[in-house]
N, C-alpha and C. Protein backbone atom coordinates (compact mmCIF):
# COMPACT_ATOMS: atom_id res chain seq x y z
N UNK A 1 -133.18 -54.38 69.02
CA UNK A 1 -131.98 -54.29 68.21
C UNK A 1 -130.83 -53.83 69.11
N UNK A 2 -129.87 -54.39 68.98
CA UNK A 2 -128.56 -53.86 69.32
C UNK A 2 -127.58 -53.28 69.07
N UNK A 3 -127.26 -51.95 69.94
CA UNK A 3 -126.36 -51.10 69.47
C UNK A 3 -124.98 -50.93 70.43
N UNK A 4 -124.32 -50.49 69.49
CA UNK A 4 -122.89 -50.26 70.35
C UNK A 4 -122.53 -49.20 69.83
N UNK A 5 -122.05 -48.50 71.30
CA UNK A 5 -121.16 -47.12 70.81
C UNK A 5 -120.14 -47.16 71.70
N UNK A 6 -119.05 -46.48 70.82
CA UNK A 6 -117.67 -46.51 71.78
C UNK A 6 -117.29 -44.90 71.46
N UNK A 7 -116.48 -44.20 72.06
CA UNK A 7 -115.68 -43.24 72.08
C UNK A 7 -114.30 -43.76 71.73
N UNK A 8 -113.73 -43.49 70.67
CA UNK A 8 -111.92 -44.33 70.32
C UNK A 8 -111.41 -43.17 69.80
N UNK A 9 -109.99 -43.05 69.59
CA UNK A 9 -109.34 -42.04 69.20
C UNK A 9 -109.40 -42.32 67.57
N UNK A 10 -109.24 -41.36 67.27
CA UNK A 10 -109.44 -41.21 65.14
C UNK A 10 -108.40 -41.76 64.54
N UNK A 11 -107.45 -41.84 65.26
CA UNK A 11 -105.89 -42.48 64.36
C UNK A 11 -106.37 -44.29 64.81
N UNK A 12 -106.76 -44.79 65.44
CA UNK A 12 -107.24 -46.47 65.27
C UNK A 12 -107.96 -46.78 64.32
N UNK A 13 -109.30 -45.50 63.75
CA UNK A 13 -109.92 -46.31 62.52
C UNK A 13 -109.20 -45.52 61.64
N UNK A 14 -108.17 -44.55 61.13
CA UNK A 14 -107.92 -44.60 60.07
C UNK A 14 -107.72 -45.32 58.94
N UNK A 15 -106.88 -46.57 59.31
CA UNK A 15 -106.40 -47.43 58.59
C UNK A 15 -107.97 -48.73 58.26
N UNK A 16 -109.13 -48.31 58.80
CA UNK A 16 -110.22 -49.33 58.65
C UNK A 16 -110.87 -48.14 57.72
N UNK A 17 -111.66 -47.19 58.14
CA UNK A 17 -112.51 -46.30 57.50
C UNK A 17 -111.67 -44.87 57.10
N UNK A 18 -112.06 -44.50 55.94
CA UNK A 18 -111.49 -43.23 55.03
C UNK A 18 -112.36 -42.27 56.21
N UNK A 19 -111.45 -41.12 56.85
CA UNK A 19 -111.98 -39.89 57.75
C UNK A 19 -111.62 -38.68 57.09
N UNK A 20 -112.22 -37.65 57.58
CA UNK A 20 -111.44 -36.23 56.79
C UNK A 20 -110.02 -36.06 57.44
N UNK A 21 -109.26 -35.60 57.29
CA UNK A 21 -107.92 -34.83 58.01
C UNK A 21 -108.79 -33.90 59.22
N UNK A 22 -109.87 -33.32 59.15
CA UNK A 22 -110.48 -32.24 60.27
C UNK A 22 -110.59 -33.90 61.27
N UNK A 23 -110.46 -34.67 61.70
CA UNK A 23 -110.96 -35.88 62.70
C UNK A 23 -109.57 -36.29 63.03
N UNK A 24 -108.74 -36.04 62.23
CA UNK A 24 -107.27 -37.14 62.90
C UNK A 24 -106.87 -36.83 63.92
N UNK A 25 -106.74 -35.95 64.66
CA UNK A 25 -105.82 -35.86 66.05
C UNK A 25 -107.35 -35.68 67.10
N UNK A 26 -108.46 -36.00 66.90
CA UNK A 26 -109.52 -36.09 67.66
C UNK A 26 -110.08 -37.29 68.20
N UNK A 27 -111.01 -37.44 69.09
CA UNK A 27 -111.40 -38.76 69.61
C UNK A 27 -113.10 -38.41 69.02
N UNK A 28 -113.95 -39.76 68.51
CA UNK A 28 -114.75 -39.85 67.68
C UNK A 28 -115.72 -40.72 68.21
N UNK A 29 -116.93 -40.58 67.96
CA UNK A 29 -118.36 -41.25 68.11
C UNK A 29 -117.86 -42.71 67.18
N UNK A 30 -118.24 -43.96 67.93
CA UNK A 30 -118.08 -45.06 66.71
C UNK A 30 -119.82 -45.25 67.21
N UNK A 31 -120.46 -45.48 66.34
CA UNK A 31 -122.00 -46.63 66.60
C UNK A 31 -122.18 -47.45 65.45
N UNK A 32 -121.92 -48.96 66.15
CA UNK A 32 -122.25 -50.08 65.03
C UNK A 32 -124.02 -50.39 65.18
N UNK A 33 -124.64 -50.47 64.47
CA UNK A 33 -125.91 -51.33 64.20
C UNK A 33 -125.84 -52.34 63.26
N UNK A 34 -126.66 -53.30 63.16
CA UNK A 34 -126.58 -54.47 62.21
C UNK A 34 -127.20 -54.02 60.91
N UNK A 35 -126.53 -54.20 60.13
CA UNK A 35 -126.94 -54.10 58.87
C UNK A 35 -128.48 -54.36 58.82
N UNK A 36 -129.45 -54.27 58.17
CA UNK A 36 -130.42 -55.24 57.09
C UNK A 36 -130.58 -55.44 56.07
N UNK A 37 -129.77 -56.87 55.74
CA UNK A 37 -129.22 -57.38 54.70
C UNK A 37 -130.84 -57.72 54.10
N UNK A 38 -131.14 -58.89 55.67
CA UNK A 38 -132.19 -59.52 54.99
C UNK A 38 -133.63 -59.11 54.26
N UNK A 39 -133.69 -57.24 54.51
CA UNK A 39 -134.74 -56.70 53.69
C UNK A 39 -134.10 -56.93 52.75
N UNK A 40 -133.28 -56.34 52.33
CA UNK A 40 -132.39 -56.26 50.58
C UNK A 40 -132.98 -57.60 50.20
N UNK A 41 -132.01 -58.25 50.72
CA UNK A 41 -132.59 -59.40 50.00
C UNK A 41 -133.91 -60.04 49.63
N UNK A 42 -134.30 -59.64 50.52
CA UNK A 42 -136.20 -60.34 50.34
C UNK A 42 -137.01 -59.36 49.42
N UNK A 43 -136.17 -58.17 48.96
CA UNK A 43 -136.34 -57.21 47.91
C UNK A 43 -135.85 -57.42 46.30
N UNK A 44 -134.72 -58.05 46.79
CA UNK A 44 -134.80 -58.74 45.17
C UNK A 44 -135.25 -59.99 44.78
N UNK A 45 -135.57 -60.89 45.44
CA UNK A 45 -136.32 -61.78 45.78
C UNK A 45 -137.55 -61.98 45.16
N UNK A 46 -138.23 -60.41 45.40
CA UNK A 46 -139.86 -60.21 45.25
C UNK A 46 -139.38 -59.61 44.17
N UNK A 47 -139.20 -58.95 43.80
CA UNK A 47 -138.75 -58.61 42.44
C UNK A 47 -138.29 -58.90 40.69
N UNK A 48 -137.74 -60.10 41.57
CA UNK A 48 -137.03 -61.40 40.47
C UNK A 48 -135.95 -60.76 39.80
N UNK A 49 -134.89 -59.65 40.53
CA UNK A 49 -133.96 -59.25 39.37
C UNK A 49 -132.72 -60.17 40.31
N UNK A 50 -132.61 -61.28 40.58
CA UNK A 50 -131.38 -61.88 40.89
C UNK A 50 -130.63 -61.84 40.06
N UNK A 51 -131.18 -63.05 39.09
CA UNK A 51 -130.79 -63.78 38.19
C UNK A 51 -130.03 -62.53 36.68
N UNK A 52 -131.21 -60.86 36.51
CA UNK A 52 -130.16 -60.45 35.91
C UNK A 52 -129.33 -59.69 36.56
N UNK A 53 -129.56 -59.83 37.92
CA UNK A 53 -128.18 -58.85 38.75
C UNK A 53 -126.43 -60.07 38.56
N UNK A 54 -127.15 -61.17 38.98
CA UNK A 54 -126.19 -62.18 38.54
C UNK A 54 -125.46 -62.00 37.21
N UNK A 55 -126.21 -62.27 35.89
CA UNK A 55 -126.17 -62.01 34.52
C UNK A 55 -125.37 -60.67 34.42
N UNK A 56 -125.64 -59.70 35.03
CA UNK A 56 -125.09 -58.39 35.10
C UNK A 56 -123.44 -58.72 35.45
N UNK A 57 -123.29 -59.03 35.72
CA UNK A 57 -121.60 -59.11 36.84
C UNK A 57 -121.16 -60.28 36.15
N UNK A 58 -121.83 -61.69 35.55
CA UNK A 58 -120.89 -62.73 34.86
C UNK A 58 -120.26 -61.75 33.30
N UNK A 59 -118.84 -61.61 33.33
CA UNK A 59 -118.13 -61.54 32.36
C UNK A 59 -118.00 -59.70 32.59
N UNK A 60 -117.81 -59.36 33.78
CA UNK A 60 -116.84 -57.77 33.83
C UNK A 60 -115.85 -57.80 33.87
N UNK A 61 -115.30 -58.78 34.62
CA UNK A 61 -113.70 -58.87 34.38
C UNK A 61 -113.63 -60.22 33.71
N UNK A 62 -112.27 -59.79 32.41
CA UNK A 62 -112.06 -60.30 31.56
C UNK A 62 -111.37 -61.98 31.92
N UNK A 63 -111.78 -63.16 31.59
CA UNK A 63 -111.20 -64.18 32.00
C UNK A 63 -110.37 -64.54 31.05
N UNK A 64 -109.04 -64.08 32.35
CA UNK A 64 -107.35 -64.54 31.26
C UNK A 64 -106.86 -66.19 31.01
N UNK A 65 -107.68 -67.01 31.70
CA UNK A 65 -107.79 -68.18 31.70
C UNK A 65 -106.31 -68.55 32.38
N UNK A 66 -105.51 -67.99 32.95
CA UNK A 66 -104.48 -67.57 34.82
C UNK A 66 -105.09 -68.42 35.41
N UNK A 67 -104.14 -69.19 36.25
CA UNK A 67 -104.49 -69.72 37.37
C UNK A 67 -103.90 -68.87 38.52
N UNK A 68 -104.30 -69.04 39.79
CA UNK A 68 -103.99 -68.24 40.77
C UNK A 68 -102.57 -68.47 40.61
N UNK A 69 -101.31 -69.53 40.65
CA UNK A 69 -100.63 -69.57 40.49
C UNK A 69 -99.67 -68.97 39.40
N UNK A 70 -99.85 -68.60 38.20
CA UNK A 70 -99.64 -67.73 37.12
C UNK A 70 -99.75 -66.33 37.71
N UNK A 71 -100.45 -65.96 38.71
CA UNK A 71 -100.82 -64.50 38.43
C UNK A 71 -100.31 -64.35 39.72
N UNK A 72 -99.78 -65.26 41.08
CA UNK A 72 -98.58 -64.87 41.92
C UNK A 72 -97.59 -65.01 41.36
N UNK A 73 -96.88 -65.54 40.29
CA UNK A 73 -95.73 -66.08 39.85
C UNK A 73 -95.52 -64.36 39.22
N UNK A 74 -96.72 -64.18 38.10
CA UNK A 74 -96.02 -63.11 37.34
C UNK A 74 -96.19 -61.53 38.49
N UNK A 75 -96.64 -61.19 39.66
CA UNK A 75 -96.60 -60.31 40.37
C UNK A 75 -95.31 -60.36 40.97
N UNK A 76 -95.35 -61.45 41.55
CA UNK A 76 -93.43 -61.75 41.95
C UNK A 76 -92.00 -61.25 41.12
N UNK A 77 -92.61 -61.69 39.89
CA UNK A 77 -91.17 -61.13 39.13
C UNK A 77 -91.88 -59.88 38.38
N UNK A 78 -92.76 -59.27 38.68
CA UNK A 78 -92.66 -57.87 38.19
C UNK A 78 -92.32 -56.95 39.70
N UNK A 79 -92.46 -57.05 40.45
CA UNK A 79 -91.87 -56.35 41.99
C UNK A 79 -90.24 -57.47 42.59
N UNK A 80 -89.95 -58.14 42.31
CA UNK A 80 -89.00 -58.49 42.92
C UNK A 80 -87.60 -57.46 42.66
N UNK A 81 -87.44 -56.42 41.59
CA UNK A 81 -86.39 -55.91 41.19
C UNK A 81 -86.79 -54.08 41.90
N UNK A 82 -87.65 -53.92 43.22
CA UNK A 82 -87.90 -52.81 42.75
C UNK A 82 -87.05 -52.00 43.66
N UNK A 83 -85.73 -52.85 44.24
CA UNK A 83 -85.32 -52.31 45.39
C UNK A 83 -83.74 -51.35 44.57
């Protein structure tokens, strides 16, 4: 498996990862490893809860029947006046 570690200063990942205020003016351990997605997955898999993890999530957010275009149009003219 492959790992990477870097030493970077704390104000570059602020704006990527949430840090405490005790880390901002410090330089910080980064270590990436690869996820393993593909256990997860081969865990629900064997399991058989896809289909209601799927089922779970169709219909949480409410469908306004908006097209993407409707819903830049009306963001536009609710911020265009805010100057």
């Amino acid at each position: 498996m492959e790992v990477v570690r870097k030493i970077v200063d704390a104000k570059k990942l602020m704006s990527v990862i949430p840090l405490p205020e005790t880390m901002r003016n410090r330089r910080v351990e980064v270590i990436v490893l690869p996820a393993e997605e593909q256990k997860v997955s081969e865990n629900l898999k064997k399991s058989g809860n896809i289909e209601s993890l799927v089922d779970s999530l169709v219909g949480v957010i409410r469908d306004t029947g908006m097209t993407l275009e409707d819903y830049r149009a009306e963001r536009l003219g609710k911020y265009e006046n805010l100057d």
